[in-house]
Protein backbone atom coordinates (compact mmCIF):
# COMPACT_ATOMS: atom_id res chain seq x y z
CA UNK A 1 83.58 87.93 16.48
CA UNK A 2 85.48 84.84 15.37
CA UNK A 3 83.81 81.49 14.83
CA UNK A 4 84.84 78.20 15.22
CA UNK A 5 84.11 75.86 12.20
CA UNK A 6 84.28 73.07 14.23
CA UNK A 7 81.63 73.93 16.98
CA UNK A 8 79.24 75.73 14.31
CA UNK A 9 78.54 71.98 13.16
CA UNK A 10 75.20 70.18 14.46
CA UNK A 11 76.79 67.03 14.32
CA UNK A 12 80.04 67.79 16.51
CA UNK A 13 77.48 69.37 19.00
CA UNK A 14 74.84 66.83 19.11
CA UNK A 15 78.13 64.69 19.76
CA UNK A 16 79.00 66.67 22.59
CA UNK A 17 76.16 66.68 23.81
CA UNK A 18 75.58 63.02 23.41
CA UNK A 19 79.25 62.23 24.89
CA UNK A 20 77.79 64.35 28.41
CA UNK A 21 74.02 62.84 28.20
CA UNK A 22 75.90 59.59 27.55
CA UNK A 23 78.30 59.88 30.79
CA UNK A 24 75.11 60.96 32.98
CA UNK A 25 73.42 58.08 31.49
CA UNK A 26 76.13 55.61 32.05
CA UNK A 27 76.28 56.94 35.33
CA UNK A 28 72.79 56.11 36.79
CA UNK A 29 72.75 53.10 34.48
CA UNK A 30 76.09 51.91 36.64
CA UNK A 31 74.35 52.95 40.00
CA UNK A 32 71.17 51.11 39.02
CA UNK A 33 72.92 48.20 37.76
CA UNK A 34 74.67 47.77 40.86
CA UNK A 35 71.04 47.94 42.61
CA UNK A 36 68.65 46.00 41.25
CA UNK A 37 70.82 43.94 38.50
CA UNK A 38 68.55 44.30 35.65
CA UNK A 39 70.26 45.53 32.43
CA UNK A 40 66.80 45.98 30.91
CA UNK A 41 65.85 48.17 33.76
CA UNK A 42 69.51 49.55 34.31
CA UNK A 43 69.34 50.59 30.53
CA UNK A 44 65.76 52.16 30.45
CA UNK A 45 66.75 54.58 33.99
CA UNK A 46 69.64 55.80 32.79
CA UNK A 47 68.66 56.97 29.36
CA UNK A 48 65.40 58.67 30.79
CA UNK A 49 68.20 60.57 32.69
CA UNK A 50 70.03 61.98 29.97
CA UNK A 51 66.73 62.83 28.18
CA UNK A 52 66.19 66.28 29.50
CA UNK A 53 69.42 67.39 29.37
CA UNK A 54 69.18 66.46 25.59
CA UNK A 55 66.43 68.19 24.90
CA UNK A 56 67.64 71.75 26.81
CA UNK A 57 70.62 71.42 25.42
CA UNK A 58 69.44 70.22 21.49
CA UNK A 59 67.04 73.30 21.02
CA UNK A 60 69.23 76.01 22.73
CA UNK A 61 72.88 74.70 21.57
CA UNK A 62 72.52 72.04 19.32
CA UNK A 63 70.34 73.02 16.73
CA UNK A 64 69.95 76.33 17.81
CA UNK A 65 66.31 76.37 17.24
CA UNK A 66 63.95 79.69 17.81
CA UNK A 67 60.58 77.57 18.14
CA UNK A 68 59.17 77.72 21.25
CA UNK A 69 58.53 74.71 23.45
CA UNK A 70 55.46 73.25 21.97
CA UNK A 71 53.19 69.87 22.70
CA UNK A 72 54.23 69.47 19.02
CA UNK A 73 58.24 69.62 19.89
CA UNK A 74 57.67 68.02 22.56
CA UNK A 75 55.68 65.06 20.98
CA UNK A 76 58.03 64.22 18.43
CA UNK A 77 61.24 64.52 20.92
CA UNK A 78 59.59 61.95 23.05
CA UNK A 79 58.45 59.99 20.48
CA UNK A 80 62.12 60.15 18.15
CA UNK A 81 63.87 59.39 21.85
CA UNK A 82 61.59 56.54 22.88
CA UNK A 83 62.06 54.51 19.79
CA UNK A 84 66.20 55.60 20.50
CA UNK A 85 65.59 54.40 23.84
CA UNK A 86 63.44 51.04 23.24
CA UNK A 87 66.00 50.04 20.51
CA UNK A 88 68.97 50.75 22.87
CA UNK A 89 67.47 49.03 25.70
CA UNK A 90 66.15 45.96 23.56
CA UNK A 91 69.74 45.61 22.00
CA UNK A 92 71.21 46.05 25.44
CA UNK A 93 69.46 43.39 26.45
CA UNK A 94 69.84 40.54 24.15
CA UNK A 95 73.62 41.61 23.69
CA UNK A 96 73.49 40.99 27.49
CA UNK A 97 71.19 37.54 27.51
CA UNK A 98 72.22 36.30 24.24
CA UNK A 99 75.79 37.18 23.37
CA UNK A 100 76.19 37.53 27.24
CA UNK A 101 78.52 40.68 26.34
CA UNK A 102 78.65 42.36 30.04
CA UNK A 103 76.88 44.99 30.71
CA UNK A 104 79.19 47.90 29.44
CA UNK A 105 79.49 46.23 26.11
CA UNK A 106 75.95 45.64 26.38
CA UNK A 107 75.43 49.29 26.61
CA UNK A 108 77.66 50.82 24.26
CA UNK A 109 75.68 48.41 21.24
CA UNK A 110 72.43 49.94 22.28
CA UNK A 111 73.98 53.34 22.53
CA UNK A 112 75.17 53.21 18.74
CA UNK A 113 71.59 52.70 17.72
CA UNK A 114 70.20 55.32 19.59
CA UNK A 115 73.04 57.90 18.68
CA UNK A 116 71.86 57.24 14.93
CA UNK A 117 68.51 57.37 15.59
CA UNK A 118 68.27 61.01 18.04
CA UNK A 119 70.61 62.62 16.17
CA UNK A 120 68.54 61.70 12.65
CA UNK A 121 65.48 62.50 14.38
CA UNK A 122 65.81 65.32 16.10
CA UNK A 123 67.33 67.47 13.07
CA UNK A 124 64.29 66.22 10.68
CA UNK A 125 61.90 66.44 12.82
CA UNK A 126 62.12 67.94 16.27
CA UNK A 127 64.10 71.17 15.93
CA UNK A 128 64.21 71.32 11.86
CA UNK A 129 63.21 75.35 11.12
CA UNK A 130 61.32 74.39 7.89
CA UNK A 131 58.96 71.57 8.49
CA UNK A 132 59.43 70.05 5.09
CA UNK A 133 59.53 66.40 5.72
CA UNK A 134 59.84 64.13 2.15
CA UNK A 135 59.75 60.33 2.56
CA UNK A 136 60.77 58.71 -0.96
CA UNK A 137 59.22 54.89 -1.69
CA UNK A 138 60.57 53.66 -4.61
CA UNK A 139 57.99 51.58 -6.94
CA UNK A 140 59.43 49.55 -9.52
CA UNK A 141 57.25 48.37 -12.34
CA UNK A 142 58.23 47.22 -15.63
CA UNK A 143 57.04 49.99 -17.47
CA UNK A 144 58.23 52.84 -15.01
CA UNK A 145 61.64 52.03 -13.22
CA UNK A 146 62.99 53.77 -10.87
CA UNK A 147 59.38 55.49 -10.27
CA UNK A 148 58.40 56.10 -6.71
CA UNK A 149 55.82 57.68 -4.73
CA UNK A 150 57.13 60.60 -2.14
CA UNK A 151 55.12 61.65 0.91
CA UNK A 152 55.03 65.15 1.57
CA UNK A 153 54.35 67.38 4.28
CA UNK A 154 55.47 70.86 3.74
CA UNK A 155 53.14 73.67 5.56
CA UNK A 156 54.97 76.16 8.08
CA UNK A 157 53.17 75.02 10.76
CA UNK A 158 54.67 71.46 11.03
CA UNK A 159 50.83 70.18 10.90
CA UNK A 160 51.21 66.89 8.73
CA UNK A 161 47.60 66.43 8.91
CA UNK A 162 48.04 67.63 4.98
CA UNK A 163 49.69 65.03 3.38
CA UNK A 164 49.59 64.58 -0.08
CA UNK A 165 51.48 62.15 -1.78
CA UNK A 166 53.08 62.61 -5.18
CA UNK A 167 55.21 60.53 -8.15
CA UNK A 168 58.21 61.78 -8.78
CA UNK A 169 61.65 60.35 -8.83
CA UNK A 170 64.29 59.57 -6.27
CA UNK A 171 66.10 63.09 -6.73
CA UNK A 172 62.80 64.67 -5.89
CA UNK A 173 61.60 65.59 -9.67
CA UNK A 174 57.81 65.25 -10.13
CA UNK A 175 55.73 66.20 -12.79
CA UNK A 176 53.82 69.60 -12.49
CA UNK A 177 50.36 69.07 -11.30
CA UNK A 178 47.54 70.72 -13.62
CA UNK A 179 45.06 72.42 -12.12
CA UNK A 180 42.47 70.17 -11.95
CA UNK A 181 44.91 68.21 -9.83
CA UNK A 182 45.87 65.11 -12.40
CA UNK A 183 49.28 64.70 -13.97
């Protein structure tokens, strides 16, 4: 069976997938627009709309993931694709009010945001096989530059209830850990 290097990539597929959640959303967003005249509600309606199809589409085809549905999944979708959908309404909006863009224009800015934002989130987080998420914080002092803490959360499960948080560098390099736990 042949392969195609171009649709074996989560990005061009989340893309896809974006471009047809995108024209559904634009859709009801038009149709709601044209009824009640309220880009803030206009925005919110029609990215609810797309939502679903995202997520079938994101676990099966996207990502590709073998998890089952979850509350976990589930939780972190919703809350990854609220904050995509808050940001792209809120920027919607004030591109509307205050740059008074149009509402298409309007749109499109808050769509960029929460493009980035879904697409970030839902391969670290929502469909990612390993649950292995690292946050790096750099902390500067004067006698450690370049020093940092990272927050860790590595157990199969996905349960980040067992933090634990670490120095290291911004490569990811820490110093082993004795036994007793110290450095």
């Amino acid at each position: 069976m042949q392969t195609n290097a171009i649709t074996d990539n989560s990005l061009f597929r989340f893309l896809l997938v974006g471009v047809l959640s995108n024209i559904l959303n634009f859709s009801v967003y038009t149709l709601f627009i044209g009824l009640f005249a309220s880009v803030l509600m206009a925005a919110g309606v029609g990215y609810s709309a797309g939502l679903l199809s995202s997520f079938l589409l994101g676990k099966a085809w996207v990502f590709k993931s073998s998890q089952p549905i979850d509350a976990r999944t589930v939780f972190f979708f919703l809350t990854v694709y609220l904050i995509g959908g808050a940001g792209m309404s809120l920027i919607a909006n004030l591109a509307s009010e205050l740059l008074q863009t149009g509402p298409s224009l309007s749109w499109l800015a808050g769509a960029l945001f929460a493009v980035a934002n879904n697409y970030l989130g839902s391969r670290l987080l929502v469909f990612a096989e390993e649950k292995n998420v690292k946050i790096w914080i750099p902390v500067k002092t004067e006698h450690s530059p370049g020093r940092g803490v990272v927050l860790s959360c590595t157990n199969q499960s996905g349960d980040c209830s067992q933090r634990r948080k670490i120095s290291g560098d911004q490569e990811g390099h820490v110093p082993e850990l004795h036994r007793s736990g110290r450095r």
